[in-house]
Protein backbone atom coordinates (compact mmCIF):
# COMPACT_ATOMS: atom_id res chain seq x y z
CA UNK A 1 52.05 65.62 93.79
CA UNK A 2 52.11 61.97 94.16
CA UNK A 3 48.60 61.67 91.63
CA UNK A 4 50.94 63.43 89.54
CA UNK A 5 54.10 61.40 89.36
CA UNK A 6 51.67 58.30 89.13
CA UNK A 7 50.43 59.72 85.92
CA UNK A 8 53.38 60.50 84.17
CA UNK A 9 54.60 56.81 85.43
CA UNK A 10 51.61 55.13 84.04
CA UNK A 11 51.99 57.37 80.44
CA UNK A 12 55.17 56.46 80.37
CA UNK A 13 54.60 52.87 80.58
CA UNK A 14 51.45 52.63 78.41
CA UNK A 15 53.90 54.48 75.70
CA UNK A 16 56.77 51.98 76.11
CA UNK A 17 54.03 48.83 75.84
CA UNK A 18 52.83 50.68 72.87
CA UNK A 19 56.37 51.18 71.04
CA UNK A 20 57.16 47.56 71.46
CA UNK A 21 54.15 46.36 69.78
CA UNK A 22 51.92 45.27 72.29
CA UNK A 23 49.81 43.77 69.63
CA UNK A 24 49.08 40.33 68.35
CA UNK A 25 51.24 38.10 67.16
CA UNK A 26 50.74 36.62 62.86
CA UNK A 27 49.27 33.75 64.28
CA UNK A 28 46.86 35.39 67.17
CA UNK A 29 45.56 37.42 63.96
CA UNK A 30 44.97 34.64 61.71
CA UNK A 31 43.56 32.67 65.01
CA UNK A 32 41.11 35.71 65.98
CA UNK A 33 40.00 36.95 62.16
CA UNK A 34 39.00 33.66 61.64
CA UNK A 35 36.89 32.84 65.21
CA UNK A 36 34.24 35.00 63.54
CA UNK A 37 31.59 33.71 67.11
CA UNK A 38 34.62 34.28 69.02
CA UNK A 39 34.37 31.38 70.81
CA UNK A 40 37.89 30.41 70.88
CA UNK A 41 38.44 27.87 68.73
CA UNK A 42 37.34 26.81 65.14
CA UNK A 43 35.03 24.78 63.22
CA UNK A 44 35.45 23.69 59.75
CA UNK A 45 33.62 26.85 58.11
CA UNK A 46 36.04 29.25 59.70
CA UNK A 47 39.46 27.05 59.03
CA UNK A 48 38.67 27.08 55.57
CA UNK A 49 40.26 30.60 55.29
CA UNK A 50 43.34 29.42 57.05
CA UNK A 51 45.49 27.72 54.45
CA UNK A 52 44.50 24.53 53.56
CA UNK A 53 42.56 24.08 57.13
CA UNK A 54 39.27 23.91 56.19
CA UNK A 55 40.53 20.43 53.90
CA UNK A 56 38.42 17.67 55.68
CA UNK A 57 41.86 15.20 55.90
CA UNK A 58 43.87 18.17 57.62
CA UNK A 59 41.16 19.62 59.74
CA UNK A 60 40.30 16.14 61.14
CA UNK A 61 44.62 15.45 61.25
CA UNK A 62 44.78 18.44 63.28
CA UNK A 63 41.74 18.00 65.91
CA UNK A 64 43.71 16.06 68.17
CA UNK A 65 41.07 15.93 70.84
CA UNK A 66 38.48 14.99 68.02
CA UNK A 67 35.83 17.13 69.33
CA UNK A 68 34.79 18.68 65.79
CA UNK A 69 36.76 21.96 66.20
CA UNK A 70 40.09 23.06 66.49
CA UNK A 71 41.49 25.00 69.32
CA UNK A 72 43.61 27.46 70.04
CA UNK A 73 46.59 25.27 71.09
CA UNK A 74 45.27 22.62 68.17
CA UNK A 75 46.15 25.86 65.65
CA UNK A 76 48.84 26.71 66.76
CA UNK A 77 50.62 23.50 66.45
CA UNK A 78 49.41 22.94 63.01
CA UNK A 79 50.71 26.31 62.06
CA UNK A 80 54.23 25.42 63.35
CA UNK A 81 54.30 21.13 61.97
CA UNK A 82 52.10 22.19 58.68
CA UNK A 83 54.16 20.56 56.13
CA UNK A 84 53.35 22.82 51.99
CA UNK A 85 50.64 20.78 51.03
CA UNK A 86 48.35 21.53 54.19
């Protein structure tokens, strides 16, 4: 009985994650579809799909830590301060 009522408790759940989305976010997906060796964070190759990313003056802009790739927090910050041109 109690297996039971566990069950329905954990479908339930799993079906109310699922109707609120549960899934990533426009900028996760642009993030992951781009980290093609999934190794969480980007070099110049993969940013060139990204907007104007993969320009040499806005990747390096955008590297703050200047270690040659750009991470996930690096992205996300030039995705929300990009001005049209980049």
């Amino acid at each position: 009985m109690i297996l039971c009522v566990l069950s329905i408790m954990l479908a339930s759940y799993a079906l109310n994650a699922f109707s609120r989305g549960g899934g990533m976010d426009f900028k996760d997906g642009l993030f992951w579809g781009s980290d093609l060796d999934r190794n969480e964070r980007l070099d110049r190759d993969e940013a060139k799909s990204i907007f104007n990313l993969g320009n040499k003056q806005v990747y390096n802009k955008h590297d703050t830590n200047r270690d040659g790739y750009i991470t996930k927090t690096e992205f996300y910050n030039y995705i929300n301060t990009r001005t049209k041109d980049e």
